[in-house]
N, C-alpha and C. Protein backbone atom coordinates (compact mmCIF):
# COMPACT_ATOMS: atom_id res chain seq x y z
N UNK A 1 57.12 -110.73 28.63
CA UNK A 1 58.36 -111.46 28.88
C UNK A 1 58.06 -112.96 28.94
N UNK A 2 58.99 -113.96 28.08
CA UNK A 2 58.94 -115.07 27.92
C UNK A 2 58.50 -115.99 29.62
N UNK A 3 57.92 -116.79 29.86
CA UNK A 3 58.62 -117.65 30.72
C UNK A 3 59.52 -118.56 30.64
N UNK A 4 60.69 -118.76 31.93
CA UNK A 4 61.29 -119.45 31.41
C UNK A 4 62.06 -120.47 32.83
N UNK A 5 62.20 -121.61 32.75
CA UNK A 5 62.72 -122.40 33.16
C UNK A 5 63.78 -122.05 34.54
N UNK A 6 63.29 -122.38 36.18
CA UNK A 6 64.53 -122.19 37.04
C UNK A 6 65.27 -122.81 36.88
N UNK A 7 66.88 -122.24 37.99
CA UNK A 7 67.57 -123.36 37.52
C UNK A 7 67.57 -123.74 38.35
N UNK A 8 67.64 -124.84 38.52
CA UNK A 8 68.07 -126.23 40.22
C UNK A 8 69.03 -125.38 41.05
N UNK A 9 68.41 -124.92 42.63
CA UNK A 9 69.32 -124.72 43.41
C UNK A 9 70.58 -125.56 43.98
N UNK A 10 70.43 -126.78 43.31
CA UNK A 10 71.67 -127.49 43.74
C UNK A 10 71.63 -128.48 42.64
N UNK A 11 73.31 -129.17 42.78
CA UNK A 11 73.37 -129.89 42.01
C UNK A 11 72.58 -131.20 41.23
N UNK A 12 72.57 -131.78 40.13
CA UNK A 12 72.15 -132.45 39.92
C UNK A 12 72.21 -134.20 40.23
N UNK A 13 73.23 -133.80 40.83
CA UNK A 13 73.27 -135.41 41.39
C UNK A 13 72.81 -135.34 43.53
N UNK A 14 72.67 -134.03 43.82
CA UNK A 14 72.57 -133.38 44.77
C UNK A 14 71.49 -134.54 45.70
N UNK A 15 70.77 -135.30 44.79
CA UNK A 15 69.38 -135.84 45.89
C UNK A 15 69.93 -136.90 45.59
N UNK A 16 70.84 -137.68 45.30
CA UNK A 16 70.67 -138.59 45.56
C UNK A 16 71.37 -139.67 46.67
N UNK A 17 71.00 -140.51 47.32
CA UNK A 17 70.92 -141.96 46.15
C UNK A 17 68.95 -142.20 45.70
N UNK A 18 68.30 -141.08 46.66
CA UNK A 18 66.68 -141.49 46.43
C UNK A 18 66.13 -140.54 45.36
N UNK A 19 67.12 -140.04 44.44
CA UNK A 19 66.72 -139.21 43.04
C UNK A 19 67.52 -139.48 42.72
N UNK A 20 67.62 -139.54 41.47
CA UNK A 20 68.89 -140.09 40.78
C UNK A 20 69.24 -139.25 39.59
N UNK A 21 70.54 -138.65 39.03
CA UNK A 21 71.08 -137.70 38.53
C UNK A 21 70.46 -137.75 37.03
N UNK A 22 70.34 -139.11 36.59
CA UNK A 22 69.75 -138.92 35.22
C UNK A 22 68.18 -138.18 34.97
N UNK A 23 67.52 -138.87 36.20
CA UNK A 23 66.01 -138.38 36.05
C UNK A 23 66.15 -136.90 36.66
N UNK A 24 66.72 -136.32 37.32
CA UNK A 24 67.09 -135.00 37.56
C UNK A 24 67.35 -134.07 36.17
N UNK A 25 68.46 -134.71 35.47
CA UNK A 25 68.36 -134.34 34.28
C UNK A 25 67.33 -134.31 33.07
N UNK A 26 66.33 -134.90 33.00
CA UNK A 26 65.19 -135.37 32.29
C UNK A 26 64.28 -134.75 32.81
N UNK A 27 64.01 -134.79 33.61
CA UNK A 27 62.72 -134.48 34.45
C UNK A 27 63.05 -132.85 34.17
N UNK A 28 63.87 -132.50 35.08
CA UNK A 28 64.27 -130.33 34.94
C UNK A 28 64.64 -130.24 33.40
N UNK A 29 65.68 -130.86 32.81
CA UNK A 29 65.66 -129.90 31.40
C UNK A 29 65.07 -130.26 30.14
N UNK A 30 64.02 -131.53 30.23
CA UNK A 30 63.78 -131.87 29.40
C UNK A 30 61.93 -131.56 29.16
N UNK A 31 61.51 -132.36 30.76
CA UNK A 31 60.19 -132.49 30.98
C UNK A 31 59.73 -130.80 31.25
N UNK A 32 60.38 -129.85 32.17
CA UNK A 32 59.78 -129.04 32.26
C UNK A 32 59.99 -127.89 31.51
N UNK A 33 61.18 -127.87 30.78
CA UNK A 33 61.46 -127.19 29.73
C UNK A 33 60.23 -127.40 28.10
N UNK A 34 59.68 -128.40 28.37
CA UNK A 34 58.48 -128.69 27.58
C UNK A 34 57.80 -127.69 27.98
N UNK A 35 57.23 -128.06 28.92
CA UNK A 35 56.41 -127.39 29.54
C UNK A 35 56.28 -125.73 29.52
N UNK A 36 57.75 -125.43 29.22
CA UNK A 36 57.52 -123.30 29.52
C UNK A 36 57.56 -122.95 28.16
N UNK A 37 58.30 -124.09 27.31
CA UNK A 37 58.09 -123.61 25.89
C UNK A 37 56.92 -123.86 24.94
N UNK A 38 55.83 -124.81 25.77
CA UNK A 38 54.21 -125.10 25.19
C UNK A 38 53.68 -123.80 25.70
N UNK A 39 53.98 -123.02 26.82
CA UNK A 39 53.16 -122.44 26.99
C UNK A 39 53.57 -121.09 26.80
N UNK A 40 55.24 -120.95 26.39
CA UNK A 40 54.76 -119.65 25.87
C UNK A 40 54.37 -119.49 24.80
N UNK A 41 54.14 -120.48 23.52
CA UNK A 41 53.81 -121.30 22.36
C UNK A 41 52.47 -120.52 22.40
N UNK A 42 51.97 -121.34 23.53
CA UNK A 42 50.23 -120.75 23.79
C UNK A 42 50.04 -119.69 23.73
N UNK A 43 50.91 -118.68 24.64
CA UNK A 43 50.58 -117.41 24.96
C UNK A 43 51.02 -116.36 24.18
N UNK A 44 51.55 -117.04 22.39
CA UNK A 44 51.58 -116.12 21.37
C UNK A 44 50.45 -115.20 21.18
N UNK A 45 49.26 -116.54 21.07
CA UNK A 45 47.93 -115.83 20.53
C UNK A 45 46.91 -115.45 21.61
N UNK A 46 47.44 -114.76 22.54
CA UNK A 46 47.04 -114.13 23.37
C UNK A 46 47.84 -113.13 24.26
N UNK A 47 48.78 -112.61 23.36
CA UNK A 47 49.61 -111.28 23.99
C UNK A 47 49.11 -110.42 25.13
N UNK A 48 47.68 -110.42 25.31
CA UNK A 48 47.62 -109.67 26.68
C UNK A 48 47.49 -110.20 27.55
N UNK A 49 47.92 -111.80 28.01
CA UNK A 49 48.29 -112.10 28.82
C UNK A 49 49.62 -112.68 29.39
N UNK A 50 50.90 -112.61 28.40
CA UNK A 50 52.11 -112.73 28.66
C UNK A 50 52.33 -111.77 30.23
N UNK A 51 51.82 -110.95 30.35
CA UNK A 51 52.59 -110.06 31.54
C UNK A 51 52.28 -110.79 32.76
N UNK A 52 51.46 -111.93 32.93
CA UNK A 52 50.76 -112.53 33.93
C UNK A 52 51.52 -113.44 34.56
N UNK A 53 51.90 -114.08 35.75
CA UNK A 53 52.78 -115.04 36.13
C UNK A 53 52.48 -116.04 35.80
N UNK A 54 52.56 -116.77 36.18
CA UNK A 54 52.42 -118.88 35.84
C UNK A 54 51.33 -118.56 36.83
N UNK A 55 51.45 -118.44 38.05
CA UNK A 55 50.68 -118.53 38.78
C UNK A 55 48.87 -118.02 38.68
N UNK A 56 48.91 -116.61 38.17
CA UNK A 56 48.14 -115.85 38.46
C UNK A 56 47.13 -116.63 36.78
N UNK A 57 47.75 -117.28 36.25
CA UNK A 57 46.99 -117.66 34.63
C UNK A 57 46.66 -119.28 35.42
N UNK A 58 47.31 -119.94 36.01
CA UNK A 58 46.10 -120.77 36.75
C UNK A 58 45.06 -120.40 37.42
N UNK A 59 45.47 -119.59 38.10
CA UNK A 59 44.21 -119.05 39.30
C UNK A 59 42.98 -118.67 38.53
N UNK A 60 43.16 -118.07 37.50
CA UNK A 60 42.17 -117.40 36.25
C UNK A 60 42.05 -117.97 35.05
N UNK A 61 42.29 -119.21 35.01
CA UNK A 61 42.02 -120.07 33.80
C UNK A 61 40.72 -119.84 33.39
N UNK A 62 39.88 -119.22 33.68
CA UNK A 62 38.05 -118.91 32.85
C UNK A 62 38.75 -117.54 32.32
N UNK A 63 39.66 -116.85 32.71
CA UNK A 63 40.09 -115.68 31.66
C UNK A 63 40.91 -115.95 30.66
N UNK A 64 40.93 -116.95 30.34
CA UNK A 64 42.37 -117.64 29.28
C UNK A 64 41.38 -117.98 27.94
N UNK A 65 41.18 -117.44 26.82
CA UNK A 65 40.40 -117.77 25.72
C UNK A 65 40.58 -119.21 25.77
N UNK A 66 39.01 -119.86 25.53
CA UNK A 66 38.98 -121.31 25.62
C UNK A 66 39.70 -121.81 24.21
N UNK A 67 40.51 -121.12 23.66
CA UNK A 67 41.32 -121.80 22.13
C UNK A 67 42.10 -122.16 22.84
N UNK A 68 43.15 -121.82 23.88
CA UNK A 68 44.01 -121.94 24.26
C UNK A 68 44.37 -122.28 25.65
N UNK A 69 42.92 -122.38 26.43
CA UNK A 69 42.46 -122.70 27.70
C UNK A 69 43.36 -124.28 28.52
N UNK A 70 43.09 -125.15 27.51
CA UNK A 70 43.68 -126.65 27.81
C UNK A 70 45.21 -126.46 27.84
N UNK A 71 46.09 -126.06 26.58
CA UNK A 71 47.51 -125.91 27.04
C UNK A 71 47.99 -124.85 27.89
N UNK A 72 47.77 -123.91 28.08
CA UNK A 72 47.66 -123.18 29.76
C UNK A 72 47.55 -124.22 30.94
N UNK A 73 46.35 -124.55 30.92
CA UNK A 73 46.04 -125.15 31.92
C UNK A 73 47.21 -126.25 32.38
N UNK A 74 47.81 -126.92 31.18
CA UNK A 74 48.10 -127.92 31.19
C UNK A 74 50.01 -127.26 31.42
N UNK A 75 50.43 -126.62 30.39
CA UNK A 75 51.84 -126.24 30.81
C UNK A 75 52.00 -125.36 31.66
N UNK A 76 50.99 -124.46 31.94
CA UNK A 76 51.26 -123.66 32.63
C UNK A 76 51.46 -124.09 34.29
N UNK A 77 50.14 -124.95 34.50
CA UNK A 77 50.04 -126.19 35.58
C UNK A 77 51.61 -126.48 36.06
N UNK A 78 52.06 -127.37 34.79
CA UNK A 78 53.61 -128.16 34.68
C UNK A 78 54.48 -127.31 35.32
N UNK A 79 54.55 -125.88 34.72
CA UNK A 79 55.22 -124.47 35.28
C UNK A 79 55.39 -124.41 36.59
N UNK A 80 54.01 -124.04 37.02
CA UNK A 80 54.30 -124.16 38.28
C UNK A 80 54.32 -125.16 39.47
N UNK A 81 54.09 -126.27 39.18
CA UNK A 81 54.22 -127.54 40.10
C UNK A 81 55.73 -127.38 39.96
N UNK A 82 56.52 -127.73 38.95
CA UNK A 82 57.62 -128.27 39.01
C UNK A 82 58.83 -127.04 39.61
N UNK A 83 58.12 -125.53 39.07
CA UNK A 83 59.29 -124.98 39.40
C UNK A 83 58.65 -124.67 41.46
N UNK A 84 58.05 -125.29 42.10
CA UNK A 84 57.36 -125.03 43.40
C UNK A 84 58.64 -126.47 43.94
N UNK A 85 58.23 -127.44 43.08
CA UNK A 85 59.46 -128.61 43.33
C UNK A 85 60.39 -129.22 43.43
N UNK A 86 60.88 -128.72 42.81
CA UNK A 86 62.52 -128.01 43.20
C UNK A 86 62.91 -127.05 43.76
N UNK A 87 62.29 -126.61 44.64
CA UNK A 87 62.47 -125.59 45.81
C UNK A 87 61.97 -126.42 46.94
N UNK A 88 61.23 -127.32 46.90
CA UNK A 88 60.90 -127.83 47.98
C UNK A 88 61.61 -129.24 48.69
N UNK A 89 62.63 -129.86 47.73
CA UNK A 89 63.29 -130.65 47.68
C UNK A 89 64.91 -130.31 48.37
N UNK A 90 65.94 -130.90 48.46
CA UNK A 90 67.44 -130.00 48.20
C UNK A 90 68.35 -131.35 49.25
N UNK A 91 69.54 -131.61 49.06
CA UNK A 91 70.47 -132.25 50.00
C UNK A 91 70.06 -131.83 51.59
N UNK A 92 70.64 -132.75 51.99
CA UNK A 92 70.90 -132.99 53.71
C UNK A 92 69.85 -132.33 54.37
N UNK A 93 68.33 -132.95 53.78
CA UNK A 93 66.96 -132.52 54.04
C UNK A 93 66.33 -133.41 54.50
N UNK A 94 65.36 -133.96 54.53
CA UNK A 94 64.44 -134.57 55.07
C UNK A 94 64.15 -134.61 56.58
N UNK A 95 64.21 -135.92 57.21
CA UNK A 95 63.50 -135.61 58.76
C UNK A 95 61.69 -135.43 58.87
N UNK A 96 62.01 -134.89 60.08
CA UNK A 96 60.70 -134.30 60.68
C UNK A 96 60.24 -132.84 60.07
N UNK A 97 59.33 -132.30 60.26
CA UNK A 97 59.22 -130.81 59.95
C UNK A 97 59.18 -130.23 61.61
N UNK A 98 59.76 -128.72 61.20
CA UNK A 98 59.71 -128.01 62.50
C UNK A 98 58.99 -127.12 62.56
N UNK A 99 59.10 -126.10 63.65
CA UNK A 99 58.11 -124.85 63.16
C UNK A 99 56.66 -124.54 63.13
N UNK A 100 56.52 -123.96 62.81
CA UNK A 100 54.94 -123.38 62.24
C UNK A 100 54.35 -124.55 61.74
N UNK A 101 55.10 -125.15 60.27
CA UNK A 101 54.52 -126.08 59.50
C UNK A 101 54.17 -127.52 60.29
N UNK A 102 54.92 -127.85 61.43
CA UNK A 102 55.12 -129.16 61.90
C UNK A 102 53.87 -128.77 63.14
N UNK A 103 53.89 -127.63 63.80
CA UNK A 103 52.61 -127.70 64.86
C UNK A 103 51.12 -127.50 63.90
N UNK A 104 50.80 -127.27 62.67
CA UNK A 104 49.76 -127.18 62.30
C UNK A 104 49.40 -128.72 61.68
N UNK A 105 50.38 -129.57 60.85
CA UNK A 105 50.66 -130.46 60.52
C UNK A 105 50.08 -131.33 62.09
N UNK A 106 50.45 -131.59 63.04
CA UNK A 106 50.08 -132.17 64.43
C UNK A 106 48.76 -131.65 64.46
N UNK A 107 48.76 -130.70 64.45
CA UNK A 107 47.10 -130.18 64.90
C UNK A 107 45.86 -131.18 64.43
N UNK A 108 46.54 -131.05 62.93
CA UNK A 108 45.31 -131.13 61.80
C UNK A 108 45.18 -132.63 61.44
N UNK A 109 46.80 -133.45 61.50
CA UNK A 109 46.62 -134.88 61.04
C UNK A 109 46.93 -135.83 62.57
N UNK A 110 47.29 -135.39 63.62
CA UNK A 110 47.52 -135.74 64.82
C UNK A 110 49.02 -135.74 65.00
N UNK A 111 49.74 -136.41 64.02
CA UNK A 111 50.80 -136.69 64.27
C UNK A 111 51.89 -137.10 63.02
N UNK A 112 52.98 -136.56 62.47
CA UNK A 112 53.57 -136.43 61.48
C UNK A 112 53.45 -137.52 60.72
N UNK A 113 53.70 -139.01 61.35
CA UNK A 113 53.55 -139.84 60.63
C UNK A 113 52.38 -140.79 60.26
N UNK A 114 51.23 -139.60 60.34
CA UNK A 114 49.82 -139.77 59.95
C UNK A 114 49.62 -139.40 59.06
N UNK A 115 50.07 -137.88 59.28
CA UNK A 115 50.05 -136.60 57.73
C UNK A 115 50.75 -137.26 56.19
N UNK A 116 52.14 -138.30 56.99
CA UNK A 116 52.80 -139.16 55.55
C UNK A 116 52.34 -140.00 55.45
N UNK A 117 51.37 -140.63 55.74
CA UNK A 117 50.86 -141.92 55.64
C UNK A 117 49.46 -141.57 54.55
N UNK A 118 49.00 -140.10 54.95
CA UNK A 118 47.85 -139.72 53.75
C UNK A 118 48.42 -139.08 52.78
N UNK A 119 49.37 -138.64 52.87
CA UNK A 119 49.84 -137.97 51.33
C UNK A 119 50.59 -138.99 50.95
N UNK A 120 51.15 -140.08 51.29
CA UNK A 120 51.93 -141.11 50.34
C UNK A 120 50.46 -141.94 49.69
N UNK A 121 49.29 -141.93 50.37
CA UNK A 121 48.20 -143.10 50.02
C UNK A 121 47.80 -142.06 49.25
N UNK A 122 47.43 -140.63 49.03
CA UNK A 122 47.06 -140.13 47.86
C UNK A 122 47.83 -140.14 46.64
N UNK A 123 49.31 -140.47 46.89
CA UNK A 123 49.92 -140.59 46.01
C UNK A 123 49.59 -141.29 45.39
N UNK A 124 49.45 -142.73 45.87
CA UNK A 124 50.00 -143.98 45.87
C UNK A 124 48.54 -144.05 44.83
N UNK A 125 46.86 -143.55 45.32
CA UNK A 125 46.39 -143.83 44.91
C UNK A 125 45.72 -143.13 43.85
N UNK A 126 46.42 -141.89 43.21
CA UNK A 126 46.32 -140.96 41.96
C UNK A 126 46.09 -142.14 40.85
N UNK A 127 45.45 -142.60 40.36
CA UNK A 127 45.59 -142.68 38.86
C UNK A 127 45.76 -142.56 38.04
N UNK A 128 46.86 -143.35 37.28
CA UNK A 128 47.86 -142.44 36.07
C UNK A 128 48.91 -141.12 36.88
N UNK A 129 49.10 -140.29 35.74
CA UNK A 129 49.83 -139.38 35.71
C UNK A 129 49.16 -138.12 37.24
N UNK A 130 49.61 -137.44 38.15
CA UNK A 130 49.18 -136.56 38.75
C UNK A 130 49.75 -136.04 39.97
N UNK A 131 49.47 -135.55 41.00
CA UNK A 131 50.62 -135.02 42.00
C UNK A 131 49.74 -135.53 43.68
N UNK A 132 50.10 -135.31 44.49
CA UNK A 132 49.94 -135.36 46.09
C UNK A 132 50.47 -134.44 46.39
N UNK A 133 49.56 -133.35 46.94
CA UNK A 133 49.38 -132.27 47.61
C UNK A 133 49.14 -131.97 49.14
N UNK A 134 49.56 -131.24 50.12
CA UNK A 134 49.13 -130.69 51.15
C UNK A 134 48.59 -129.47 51.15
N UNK A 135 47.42 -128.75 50.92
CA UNK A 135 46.96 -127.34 50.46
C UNK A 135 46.58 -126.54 51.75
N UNK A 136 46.46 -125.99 51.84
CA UNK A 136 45.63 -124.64 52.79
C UNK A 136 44.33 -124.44 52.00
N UNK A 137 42.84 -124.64 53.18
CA UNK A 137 42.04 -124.48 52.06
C UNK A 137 41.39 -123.00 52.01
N UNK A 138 40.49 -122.63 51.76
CA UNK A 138 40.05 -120.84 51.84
C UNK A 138 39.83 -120.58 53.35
N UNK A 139 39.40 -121.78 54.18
CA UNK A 139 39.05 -121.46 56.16
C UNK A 139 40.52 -121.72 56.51
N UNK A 140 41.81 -121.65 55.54
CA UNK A 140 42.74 -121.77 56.39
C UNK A 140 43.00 -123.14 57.02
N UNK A 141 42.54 -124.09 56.57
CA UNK A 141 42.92 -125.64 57.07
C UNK A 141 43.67 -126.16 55.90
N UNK A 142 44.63 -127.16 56.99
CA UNK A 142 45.33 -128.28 55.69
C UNK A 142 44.78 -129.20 55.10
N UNK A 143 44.36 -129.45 54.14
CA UNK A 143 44.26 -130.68 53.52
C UNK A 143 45.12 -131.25 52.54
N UNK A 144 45.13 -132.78 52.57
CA UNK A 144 45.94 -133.79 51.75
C UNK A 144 44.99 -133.77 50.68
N UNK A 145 45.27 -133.46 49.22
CA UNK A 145 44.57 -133.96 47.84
C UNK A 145 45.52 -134.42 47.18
N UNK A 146 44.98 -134.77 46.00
CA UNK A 146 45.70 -135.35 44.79
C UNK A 146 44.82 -134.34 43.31
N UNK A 147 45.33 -134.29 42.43
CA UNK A 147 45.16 -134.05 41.12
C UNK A 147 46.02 -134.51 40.29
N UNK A 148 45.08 -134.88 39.01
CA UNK A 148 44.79 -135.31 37.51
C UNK A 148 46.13 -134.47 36.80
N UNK A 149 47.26 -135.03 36.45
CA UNK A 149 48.00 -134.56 35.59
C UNK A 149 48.45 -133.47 35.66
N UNK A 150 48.70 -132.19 35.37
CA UNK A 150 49.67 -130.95 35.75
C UNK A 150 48.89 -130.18 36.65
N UNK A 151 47.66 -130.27 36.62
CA UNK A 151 46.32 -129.59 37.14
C UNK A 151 46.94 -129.02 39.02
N UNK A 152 47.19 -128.00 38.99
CA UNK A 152 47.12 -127.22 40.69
C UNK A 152 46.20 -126.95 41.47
N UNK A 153 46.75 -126.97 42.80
CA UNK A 153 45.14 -126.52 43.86
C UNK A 153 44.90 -125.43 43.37
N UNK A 154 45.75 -124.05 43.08
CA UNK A 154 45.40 -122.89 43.02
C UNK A 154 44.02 -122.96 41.49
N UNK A 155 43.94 -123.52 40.95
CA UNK A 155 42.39 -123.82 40.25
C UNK A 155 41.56 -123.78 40.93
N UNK A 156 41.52 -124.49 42.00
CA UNK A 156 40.15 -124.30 42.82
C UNK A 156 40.35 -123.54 44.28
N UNK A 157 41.38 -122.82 44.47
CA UNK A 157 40.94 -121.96 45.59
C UNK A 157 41.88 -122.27 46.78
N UNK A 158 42.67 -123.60 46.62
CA UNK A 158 43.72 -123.93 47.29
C UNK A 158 44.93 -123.46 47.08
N UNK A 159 46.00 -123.03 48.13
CA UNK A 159 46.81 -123.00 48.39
C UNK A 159 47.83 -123.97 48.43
N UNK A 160 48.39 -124.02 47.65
CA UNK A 160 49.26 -125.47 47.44
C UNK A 160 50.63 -125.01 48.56
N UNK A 161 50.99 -125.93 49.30
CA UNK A 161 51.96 -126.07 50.51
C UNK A 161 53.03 -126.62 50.17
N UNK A 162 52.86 -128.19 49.84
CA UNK A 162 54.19 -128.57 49.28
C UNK A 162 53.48 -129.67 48.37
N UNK A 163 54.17 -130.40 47.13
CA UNK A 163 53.17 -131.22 46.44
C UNK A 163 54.53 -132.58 45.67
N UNK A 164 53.96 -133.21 45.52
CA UNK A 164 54.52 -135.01 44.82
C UNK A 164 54.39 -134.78 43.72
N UNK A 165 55.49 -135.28 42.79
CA UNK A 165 54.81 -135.82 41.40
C UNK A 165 54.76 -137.04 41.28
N UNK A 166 53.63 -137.29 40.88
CA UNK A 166 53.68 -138.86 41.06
C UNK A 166 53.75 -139.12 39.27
N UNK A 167 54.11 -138.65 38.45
CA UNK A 167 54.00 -138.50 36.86
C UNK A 167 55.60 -139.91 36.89
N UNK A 168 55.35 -140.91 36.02
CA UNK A 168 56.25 -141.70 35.72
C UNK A 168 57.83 -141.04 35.74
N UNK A 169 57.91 -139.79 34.53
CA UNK A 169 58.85 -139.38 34.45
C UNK A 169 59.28 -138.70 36.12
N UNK A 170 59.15 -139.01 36.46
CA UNK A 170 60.04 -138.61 38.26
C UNK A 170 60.68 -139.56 38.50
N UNK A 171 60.26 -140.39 38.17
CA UNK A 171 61.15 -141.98 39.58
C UNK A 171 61.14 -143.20 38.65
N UNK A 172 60.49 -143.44 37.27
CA UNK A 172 60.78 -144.60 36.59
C UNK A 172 61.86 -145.47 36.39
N UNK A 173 62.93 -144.47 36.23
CA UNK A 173 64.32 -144.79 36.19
C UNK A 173 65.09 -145.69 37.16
N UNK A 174 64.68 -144.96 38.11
CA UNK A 174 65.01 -145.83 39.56
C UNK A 174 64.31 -146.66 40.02
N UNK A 175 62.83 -146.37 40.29
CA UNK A 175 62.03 -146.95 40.63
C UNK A 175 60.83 -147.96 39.63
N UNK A 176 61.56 -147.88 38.64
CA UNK A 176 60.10 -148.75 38.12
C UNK A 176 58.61 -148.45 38.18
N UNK A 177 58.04 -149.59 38.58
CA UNK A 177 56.92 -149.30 38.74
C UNK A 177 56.27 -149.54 40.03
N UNK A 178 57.96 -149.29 40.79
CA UNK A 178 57.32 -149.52 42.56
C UNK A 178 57.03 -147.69 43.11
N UNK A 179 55.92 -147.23 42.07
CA UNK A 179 55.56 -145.79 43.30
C UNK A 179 54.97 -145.55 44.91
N UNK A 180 55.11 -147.12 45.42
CA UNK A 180 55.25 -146.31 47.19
C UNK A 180 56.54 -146.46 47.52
N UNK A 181 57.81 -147.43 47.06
CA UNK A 181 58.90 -147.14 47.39
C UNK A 181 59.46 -145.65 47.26
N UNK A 182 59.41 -145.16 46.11
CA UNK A 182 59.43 -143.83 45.46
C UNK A 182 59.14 -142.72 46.48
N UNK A 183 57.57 -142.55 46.86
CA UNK A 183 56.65 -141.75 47.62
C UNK A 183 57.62 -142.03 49.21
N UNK A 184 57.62 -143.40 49.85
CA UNK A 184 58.35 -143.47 50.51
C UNK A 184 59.97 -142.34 51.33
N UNK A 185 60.33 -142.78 49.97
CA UNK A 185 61.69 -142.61 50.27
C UNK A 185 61.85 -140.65 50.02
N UNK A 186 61.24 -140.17 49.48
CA UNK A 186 61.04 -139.13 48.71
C UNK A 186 61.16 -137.75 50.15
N UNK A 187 60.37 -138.55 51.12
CA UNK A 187 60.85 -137.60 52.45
C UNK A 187 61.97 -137.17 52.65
N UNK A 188 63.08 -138.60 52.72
CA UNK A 188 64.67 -137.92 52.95
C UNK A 188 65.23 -136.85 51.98
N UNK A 189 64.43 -136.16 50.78
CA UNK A 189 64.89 -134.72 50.64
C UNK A 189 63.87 -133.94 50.72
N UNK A 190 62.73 -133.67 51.44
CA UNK A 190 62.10 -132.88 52.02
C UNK A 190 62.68 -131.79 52.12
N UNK A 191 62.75 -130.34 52.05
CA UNK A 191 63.56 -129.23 52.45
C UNK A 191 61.93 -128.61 53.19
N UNK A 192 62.07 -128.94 54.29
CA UNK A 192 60.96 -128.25 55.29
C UNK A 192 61.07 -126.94 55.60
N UNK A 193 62.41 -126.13 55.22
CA UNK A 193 62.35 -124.94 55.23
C UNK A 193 62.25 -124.01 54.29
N UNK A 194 61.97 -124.54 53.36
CA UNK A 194 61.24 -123.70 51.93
C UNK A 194 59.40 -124.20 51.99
N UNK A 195 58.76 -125.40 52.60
CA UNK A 195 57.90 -126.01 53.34
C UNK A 195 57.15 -124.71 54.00
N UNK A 196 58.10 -124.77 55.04
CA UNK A 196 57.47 -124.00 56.26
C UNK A 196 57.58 -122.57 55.34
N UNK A 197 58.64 -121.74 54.71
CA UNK A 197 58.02 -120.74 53.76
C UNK A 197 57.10 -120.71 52.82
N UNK A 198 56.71 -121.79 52.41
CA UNK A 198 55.19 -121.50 51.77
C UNK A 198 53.79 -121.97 52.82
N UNK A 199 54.43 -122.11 53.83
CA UNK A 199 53.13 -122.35 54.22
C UNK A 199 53.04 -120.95 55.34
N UNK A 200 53.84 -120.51 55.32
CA UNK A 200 54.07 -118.61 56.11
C UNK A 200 53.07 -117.52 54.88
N UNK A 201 53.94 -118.29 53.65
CA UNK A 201 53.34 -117.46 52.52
C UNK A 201 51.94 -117.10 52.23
N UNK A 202 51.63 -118.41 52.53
CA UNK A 202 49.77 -119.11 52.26
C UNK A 202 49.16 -118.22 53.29
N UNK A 203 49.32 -118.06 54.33
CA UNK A 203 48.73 -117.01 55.21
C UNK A 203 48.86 -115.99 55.15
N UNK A 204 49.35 -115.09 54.13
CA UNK A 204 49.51 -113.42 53.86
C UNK A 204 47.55 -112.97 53.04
């Protein structure tokens, strides 16, 4: 079965004034719709692995014939960052986090607006195209990373929690080429309760 493209749980003008309806439009039906149709592109010439999720063909990228290893990696990556990101986003969101996610978050970075202060500076300081991550690592701790272009924690063993794109096509439109205003502002649609469900998830 093909993969194929979610659709936005809410509208497209839904985030804004700190997303803005055009790059909503670009970004979901243009940018990541690339993305599911490179890779099911890819996964012609390798039919026995169509049955596999987005997910489970990152995790096992050394099982992906190296002909076809890089666009996997690469759309399949896109796949799942973006469709993880628009679930993690949504109207009359942002704030603090509560919960589970917000006492481990305290534990681990001291205090919420420590934890945003390292994932906006990983943002901030990705080079080029790539994302800001909060992962779960294999001992079960949070860490703040960044990665190189579509590339996911689940490659190396992380649990991805909630993650940034810091890729031009997100915020150019609006933002130019100011990406800590961007990273900034990007909290007020936080949806901490799809958040706090993947980070419930990460511990199964």
């Amino acid at each position: 079965m093909a993969h194929e493209v979610p659709a936005l749980p809410y509208d497209y003008a839904a985030l804004e004034p700190y997303i803005d309806t055009q790059t909503m439009h670009l970004h979901h039906d243009k940018h990541h719709q690339a993305y599911v149709t490179n890779l099911n592109a890819a996964l012609e010439k390798a039919p026995e692995l169509q049955k596999l999720s987005a997910e489970d063909l990152i995790k096992g990228l050394e099982n992906v014939p190296e002909a076809i290893r890089g666009a996997v990696r690469n759309n399949g990556g896109g796949h799942v960052n973006h469709s993880m990101f628009w679930k993690i986003m949504g109207p009359n969101a942002g704030g603090d986090p509560n919960g589970a996610i917000a006492d481990a978050i305290k534990s681990t970075f001291g205090d919420v607006n420590a934890f945003k202060e390292k994932f906006n500076d990983a943002g901030l300081k990705q080079f080029g195209s790539g994302w800001a991550w909060l992962v779960r690592d294999q001992g079960g701790k949070l860490q703040v990373v960044s990665s190189a272009n579509q590339d996911n924690p689940l490659s190396q063993g992380f649990y991805p929690i909630m993650g940034n794109d810091v890729w031009e096509h997100a915020y150019y439109l609006k933002y130019q080429n100011r990406r800590a205003d961007y990273l900034k502002e990007w909290w007020n649609v936080v949806n901490w309760a799809e958040v706090n469900k993947r980070f419930q998830d990460s511990q199964k």
